[in-house]
C-alpha atoms as a PDB file:
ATOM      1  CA  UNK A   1     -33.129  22.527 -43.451  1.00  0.00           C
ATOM      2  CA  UNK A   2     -33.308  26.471 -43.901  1.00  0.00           C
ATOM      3  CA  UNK A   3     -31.151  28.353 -46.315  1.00  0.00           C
ATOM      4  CA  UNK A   4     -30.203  31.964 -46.586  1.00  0.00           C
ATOM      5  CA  UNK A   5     -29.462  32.333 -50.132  1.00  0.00           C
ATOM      6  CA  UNK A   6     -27.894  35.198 -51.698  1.00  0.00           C
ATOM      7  CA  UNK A   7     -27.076  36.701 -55.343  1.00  0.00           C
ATOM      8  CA  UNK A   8     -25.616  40.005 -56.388  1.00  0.00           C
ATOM      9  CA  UNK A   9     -25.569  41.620 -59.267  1.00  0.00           C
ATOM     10  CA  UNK A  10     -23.249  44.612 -60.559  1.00  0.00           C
ATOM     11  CA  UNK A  11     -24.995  47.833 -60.025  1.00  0.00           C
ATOM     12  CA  UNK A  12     -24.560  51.798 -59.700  1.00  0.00           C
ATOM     13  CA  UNK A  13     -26.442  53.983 -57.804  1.00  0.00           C
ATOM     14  CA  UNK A  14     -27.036  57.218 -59.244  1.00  0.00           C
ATOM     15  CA  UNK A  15     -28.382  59.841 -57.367  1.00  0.00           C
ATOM     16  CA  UNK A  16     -29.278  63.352 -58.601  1.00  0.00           C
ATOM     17  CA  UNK A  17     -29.740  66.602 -56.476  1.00  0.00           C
ATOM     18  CA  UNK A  18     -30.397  69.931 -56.987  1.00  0.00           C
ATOM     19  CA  UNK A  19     -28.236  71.853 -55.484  1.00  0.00           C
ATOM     20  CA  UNK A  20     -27.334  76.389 -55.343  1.00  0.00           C
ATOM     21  CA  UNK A  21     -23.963  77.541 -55.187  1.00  0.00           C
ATOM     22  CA  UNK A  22     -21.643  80.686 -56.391  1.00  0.00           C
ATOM     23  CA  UNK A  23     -19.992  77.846 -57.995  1.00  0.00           C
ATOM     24  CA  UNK A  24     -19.343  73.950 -59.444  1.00  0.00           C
ATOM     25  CA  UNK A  25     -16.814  73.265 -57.056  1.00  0.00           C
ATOM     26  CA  UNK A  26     -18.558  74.823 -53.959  1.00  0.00           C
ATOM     27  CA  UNK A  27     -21.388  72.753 -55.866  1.00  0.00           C
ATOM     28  CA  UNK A  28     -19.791  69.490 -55.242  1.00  0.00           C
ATOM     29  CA  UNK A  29     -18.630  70.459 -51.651  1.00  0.00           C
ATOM     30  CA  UNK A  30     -21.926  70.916 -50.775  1.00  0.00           C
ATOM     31  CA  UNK A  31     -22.795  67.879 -51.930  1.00  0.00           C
ATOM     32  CA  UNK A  32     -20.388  65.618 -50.412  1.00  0.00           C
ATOM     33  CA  UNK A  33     -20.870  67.157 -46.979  1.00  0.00           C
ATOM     34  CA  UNK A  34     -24.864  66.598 -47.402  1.00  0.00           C
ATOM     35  CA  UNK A  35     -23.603  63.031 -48.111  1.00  0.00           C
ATOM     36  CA  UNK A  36     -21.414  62.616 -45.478  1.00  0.00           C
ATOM     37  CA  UNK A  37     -24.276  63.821 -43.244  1.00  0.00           C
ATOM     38  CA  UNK A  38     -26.616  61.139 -44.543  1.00  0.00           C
ATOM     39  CA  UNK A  39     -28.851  64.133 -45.915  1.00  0.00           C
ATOM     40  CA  UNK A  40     -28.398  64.161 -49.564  1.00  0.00           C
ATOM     41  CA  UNK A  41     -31.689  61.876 -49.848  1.00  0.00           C
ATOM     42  CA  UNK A  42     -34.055  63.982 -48.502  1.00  0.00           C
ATOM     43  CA  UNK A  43     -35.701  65.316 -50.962  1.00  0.00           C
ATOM     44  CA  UNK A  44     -36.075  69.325 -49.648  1.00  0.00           C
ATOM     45  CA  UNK A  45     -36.861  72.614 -51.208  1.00  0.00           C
ATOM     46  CA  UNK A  46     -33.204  73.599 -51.116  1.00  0.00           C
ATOM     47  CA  UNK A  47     -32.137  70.297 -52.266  1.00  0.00           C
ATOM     48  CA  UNK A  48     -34.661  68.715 -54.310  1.00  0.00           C
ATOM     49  CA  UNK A  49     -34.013  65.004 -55.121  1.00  0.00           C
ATOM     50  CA  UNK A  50     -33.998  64.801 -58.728  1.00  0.00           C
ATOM     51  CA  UNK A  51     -32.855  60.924 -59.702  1.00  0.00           C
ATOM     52  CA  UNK A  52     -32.111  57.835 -57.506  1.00  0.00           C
ATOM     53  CA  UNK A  53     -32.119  54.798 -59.277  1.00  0.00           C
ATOM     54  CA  UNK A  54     -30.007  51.820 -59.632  1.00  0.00           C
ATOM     55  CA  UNK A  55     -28.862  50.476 -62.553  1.00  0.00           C
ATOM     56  CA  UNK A  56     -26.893  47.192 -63.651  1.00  0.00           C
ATOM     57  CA  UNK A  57     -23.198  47.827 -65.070  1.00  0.00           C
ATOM     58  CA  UNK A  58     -22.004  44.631 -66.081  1.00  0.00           C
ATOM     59  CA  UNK A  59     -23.240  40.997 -68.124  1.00  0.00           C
ATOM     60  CA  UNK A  60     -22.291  39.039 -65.653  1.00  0.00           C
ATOM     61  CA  UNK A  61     -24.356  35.738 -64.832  1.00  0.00           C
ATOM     62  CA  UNK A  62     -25.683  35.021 -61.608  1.00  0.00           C
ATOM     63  CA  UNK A  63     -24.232  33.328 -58.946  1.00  0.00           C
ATOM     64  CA  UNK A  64     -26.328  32.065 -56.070  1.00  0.00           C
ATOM     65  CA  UNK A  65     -24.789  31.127 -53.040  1.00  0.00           C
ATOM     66  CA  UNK A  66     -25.428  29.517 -49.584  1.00  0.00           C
ATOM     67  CA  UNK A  67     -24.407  32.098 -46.861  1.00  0.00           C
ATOM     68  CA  UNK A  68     -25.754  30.163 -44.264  1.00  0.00           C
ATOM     69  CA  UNK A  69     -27.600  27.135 -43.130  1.00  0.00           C
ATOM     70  CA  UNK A  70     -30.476  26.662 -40.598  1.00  0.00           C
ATOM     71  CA  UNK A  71     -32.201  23.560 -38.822  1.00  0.00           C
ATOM     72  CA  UNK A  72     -35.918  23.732 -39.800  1.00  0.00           C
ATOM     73  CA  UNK A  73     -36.765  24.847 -36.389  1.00  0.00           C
ATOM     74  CA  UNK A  74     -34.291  27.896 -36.069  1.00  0.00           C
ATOM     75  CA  UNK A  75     -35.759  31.483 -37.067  1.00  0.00           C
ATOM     76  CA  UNK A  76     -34.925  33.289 -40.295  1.00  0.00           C
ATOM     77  CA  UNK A  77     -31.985  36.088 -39.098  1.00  0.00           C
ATOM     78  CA  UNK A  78     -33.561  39.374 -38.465  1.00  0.00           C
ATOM     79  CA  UNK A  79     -33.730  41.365 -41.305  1.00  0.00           C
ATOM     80  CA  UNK A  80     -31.412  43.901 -42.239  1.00  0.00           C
ATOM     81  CA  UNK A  81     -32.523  47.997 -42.373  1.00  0.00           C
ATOM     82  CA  UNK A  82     -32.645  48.711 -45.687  1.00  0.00           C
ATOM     83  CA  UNK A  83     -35.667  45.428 -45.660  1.00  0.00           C
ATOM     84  CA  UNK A  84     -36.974  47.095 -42.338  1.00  0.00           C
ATOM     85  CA  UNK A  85     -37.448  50.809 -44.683  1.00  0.00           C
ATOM     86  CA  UNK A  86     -39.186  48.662 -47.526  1.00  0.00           C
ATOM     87  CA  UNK A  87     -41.215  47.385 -45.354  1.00  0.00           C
ATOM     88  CA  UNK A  88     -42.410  51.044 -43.562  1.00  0.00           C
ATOM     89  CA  UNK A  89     -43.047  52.434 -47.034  1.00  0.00           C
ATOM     90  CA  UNK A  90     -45.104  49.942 -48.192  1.00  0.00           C
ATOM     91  CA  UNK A  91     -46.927  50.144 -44.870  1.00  0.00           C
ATOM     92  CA  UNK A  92     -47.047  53.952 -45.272  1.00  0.00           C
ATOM     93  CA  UNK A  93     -48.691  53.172 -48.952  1.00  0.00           C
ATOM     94  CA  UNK A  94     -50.898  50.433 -48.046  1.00  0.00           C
ATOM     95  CA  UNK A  95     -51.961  53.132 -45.239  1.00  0.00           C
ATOM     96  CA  UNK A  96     -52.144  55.807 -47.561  1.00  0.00           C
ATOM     97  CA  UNK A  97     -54.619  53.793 -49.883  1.00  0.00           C
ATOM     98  CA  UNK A  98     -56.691  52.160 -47.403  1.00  0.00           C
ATOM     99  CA  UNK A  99     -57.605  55.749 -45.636  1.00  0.00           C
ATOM    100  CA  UNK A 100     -58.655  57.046 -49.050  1.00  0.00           C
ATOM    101  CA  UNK A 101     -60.560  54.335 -49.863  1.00  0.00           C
ATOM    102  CA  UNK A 102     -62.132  54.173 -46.559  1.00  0.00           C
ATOM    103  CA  UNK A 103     -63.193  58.102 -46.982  1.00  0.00           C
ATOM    104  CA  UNK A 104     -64.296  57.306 -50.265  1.00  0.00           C
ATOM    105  CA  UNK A 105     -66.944  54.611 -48.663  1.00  0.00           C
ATOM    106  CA  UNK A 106     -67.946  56.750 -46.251  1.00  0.00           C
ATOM    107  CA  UNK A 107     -68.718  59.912 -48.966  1.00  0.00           C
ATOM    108  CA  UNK A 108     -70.505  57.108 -50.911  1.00  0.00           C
ATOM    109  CA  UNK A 109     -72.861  55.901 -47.948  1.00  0.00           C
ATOM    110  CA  UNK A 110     -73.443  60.239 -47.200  1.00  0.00           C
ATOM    111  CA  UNK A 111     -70.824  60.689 -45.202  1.00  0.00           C
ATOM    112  CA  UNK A 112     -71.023  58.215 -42.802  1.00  0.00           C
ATOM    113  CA  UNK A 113     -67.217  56.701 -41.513  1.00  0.00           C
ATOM    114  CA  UNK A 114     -66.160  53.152 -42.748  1.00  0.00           C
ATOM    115  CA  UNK A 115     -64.939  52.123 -39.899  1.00  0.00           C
ATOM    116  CA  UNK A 116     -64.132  48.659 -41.112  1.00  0.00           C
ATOM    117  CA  UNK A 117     -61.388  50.498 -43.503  1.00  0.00           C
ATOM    118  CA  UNK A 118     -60.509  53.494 -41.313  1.00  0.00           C
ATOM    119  CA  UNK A 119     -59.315  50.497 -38.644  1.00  0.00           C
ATOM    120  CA  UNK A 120     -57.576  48.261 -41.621  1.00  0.00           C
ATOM    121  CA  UNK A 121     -55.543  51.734 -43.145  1.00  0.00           C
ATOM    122  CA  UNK A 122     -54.860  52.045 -38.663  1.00  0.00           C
ATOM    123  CA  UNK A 123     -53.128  48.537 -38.430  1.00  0.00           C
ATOM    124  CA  UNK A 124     -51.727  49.397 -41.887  1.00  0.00           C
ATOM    125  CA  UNK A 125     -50.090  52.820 -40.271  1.00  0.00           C
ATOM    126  CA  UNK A 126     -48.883  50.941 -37.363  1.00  0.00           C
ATOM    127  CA  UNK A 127     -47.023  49.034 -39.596  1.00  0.00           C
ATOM    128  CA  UNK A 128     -45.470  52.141 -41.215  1.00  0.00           C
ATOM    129  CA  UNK A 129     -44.504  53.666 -38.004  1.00  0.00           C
END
């Protein structure tokens, strides 16, 4: 058998943004419509992202529970988007890395291209994307 097991743990989210106004309330307004828009997050000149970070609020021990049950030959549920954007980023890093390194090579060998690691930070990017 399969099993999708979860925990949670108490948390808050606290997100910091810069943000111009004539004043604190018009401040907050701003703010709250960004959020409502889904646009607080990202991270612009006008709105600079200064914190986002979770942290854990409460002692509480953890509870592990079965949410549900699978024969060995079912498939593990899709996972859900906030996995998927891991996922990307660490693509986009892995990406990121590999291209660098791969340039790197290539200086070191007098400017020929590695194409070995210009086609593994490729797949990587796909990935991302």
């Amino acid at each position: 058998m399969k099993y999708v097991i979860q925990y949670t743990l108490p948390y808050e989210h606290r997100v910091m943004v810069g943000i111009e106004a004539d004043s604190s309330e018009e401040a907050i307004a701003k703010a709250e419509a960004l959020f409502d828009q889904g646009d607080i997050w990202d991270d612009t000149k006008d709105v600079p992202l200064l914190f986002d970070d979770y942290e854990e609020t409460g002692d509480s021990p953890l509870v592990f529970t079965v949410e549900q049950e699978l024969k060995t030959d079912e498939p593990w549920p899709e996972p859900d988007a906030g996995v998927k954007e891991v996922r990307r980023r660490e693509a986009a890093f892995l990406a990121s890395r590999l291209l660098v390194d791969a340039y790197r090579r290539g200086e070191e060998r007098g400017g020929s291209i590695d194409w070995d690691g210009l086609n593994q930070a490729y797949e990587a990017a796909l990935k991302a994307i």
